[in-house]
C-alpha atoms as a PDB file:
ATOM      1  CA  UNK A   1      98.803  86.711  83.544  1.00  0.00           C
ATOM      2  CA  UNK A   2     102.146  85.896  82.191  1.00  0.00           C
ATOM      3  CA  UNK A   3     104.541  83.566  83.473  1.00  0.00           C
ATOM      4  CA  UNK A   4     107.128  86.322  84.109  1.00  0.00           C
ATOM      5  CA  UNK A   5     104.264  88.280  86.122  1.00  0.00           C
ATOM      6  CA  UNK A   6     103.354  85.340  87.830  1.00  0.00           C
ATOM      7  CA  UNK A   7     106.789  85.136  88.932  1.00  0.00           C
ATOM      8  CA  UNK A   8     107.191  88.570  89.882  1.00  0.00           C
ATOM      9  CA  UNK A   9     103.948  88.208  91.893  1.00  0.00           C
ATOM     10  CA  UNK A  10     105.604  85.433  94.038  1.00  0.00           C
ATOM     11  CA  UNK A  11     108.624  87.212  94.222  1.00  0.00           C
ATOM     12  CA  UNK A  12     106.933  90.661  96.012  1.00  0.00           C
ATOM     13  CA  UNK A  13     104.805  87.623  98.008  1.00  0.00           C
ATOM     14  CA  UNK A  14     107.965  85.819  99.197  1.00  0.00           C
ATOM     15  CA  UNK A  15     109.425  89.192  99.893  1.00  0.00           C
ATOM     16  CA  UNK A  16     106.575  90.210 102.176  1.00  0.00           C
ATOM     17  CA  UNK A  17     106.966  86.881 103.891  1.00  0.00           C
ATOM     18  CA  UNK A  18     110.714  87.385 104.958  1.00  0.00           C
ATOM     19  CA  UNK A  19     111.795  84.884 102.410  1.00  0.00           C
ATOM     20  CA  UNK A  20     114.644  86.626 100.827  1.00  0.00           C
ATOM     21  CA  UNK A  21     116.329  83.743  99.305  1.00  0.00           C
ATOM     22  CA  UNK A  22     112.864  82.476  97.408  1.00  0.00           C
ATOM     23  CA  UNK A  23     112.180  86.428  96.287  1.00  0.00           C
ATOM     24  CA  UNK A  24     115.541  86.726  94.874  1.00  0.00           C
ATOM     25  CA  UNK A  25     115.220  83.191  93.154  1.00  0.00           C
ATOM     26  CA  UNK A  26     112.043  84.528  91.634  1.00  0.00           C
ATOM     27  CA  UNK A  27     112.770  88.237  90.723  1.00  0.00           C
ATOM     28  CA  UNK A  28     116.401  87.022  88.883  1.00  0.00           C
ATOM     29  CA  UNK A  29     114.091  84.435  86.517  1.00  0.00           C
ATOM     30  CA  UNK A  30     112.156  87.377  86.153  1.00  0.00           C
ATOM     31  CA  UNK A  31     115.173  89.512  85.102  1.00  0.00           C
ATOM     32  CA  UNK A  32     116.468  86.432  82.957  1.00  0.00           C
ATOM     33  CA  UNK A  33     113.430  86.891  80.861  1.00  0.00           C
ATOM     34  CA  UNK A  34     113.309  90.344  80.982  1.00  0.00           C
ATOM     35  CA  UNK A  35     115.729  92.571  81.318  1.00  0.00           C
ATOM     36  CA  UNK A  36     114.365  95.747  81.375  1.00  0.00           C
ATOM     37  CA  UNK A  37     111.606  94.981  84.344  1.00  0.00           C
ATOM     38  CA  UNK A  38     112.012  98.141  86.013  1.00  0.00           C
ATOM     39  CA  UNK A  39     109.903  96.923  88.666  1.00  0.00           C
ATOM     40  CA  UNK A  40     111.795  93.380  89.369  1.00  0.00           C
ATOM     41  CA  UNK A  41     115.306  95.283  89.244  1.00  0.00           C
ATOM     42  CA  UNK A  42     113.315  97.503  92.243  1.00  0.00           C
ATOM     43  CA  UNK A  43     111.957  94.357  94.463  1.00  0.00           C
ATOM     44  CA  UNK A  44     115.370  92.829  94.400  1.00  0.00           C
ATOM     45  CA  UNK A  45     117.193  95.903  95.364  1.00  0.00           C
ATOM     46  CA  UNK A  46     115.446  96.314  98.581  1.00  0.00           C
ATOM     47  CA  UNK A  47     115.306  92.424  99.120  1.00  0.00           C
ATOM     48  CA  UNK A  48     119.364  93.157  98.953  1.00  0.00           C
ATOM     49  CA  UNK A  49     118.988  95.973 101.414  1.00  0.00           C
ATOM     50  CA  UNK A  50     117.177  94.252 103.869  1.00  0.00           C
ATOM     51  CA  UNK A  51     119.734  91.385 103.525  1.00  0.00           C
ATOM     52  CA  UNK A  52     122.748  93.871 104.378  1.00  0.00           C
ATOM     53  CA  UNK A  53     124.096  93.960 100.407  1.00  0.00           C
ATOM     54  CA  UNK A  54     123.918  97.223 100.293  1.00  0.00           C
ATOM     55  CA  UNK A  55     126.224  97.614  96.715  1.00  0.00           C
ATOM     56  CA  UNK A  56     124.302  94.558  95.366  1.00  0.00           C
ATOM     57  CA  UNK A  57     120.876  97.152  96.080  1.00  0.00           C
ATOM     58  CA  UNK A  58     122.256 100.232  95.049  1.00  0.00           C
ATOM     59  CA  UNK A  59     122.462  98.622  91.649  1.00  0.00           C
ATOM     60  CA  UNK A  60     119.685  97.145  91.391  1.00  0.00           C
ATOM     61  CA  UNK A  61     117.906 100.204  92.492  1.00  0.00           C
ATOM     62  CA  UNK A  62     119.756 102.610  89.831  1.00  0.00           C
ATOM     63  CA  UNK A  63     118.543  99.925  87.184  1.00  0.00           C
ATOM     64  CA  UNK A  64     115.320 100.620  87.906  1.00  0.00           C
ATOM     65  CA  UNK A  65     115.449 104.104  88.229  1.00  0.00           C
ATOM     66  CA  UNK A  66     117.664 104.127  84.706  1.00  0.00           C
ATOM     67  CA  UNK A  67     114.534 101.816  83.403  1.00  0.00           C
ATOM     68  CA  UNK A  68     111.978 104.104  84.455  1.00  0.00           C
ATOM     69  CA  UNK A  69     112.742 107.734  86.281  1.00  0.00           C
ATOM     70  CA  UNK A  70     108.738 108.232  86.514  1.00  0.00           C
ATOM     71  CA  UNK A  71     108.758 105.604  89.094  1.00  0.00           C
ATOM     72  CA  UNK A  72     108.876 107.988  92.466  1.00  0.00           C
ATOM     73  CA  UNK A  73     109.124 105.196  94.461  1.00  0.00           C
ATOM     74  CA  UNK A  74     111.898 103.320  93.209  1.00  0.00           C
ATOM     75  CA  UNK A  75     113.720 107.463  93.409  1.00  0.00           C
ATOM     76  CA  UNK A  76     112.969 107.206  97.035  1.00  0.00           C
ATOM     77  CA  UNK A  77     114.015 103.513  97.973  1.00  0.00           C
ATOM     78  CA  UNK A  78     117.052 104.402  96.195  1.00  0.00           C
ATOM     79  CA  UNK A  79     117.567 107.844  98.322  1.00  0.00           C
ATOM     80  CA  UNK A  80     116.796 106.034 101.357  1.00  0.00           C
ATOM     81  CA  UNK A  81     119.249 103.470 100.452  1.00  0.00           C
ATOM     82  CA  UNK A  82     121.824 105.843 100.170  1.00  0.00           C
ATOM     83  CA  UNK A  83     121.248 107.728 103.212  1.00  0.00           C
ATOM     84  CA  UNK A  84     121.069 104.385 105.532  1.00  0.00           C
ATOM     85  CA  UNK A  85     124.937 104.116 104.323  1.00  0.00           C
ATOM     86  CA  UNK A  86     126.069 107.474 104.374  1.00  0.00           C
ATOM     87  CA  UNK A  87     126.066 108.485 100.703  1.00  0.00           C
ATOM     88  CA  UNK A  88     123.979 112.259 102.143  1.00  0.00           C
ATOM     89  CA  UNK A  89     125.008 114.213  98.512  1.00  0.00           C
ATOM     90  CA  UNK A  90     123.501 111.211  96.512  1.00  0.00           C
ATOM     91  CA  UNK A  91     120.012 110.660  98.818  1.00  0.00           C
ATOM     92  CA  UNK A  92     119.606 114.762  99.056  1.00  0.00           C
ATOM     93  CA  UNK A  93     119.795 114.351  95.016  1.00  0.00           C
ATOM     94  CA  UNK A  94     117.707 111.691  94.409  1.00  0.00           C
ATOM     95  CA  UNK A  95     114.657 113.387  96.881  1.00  0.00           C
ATOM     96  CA  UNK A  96     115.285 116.952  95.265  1.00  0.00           C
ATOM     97  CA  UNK A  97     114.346 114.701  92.263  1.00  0.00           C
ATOM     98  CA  UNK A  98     111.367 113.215  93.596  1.00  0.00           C
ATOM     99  CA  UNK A  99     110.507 116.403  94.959  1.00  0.00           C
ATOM    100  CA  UNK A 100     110.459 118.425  91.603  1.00  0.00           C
ATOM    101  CA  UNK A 101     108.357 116.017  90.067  1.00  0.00           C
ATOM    102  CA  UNK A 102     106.023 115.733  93.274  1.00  0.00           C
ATOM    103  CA  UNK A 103     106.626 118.695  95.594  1.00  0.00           C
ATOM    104  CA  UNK A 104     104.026 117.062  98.168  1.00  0.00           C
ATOM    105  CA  UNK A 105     105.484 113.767  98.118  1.00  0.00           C
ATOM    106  CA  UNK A 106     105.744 113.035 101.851  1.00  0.00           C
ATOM    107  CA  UNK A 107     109.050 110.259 102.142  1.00  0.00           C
ATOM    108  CA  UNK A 108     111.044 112.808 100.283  1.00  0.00           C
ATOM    109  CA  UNK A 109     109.923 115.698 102.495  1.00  0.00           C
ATOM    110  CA  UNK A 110     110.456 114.057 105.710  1.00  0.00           C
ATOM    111  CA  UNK A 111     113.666 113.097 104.511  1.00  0.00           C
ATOM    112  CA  UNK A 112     114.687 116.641 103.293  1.00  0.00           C
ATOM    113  CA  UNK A 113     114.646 117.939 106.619  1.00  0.00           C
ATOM    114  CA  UNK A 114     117.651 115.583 107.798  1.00  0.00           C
ATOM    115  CA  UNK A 115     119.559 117.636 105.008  1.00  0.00           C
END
């Protein structure tokens, strides 16, 4: 495994553990060495929601979506993120994305039905 991975995998551990601080230490060395880690931009965006930074999440959330718009997941932390703090047009999007690409895909179904 690779250093950056390794990282990473601390990072999603720390997470788990409530230790936001630590996880966002690790997942920004992550980013430092790469970029483009679609799923590192993802961890710390909802390490940022759970801390309250709600900007600071959306942003790293629409990186990782922008890195990879397969990832249904990162679509639906990102909808949910916008629906905890109001932003209704941009969540209903964002699921009616998921949706299309996975019309059984049960977050953005029970999520349609607030819309």
């Amino acid at each position: 495994m690779s250093p950056v991975e390794e990282q990473y995998d601390r990072g999603v551990e720390y997470k788990v553990a409530g230790q936001y601080e630590e996880a966002i230490a690790e997942f920004q060395a992550v980013l430092s060495a790469d970029p483009e880690h679609a799923p590192a931009h993802r961890q710390l965006g909802l390490v940022y929601g759970f801390l309250g930074l709600f900007d600071e999440s959306i942003q790293e959330l629409l990186a990782s979506v922008e890195l990879n718009g397969h990832d249904l997941e990162a679509r639906n932390d990102l909808a949910l993120t916008y629906a905890m703090i109001g932003m209704t047009d941009e969540a209903k999007s964002q699921f009616e994305i998921v949706l299309a690409a996975d019309p059984e895909n049960a977050i953005a179904k029970r999520n349609m039905t607030y819309f």
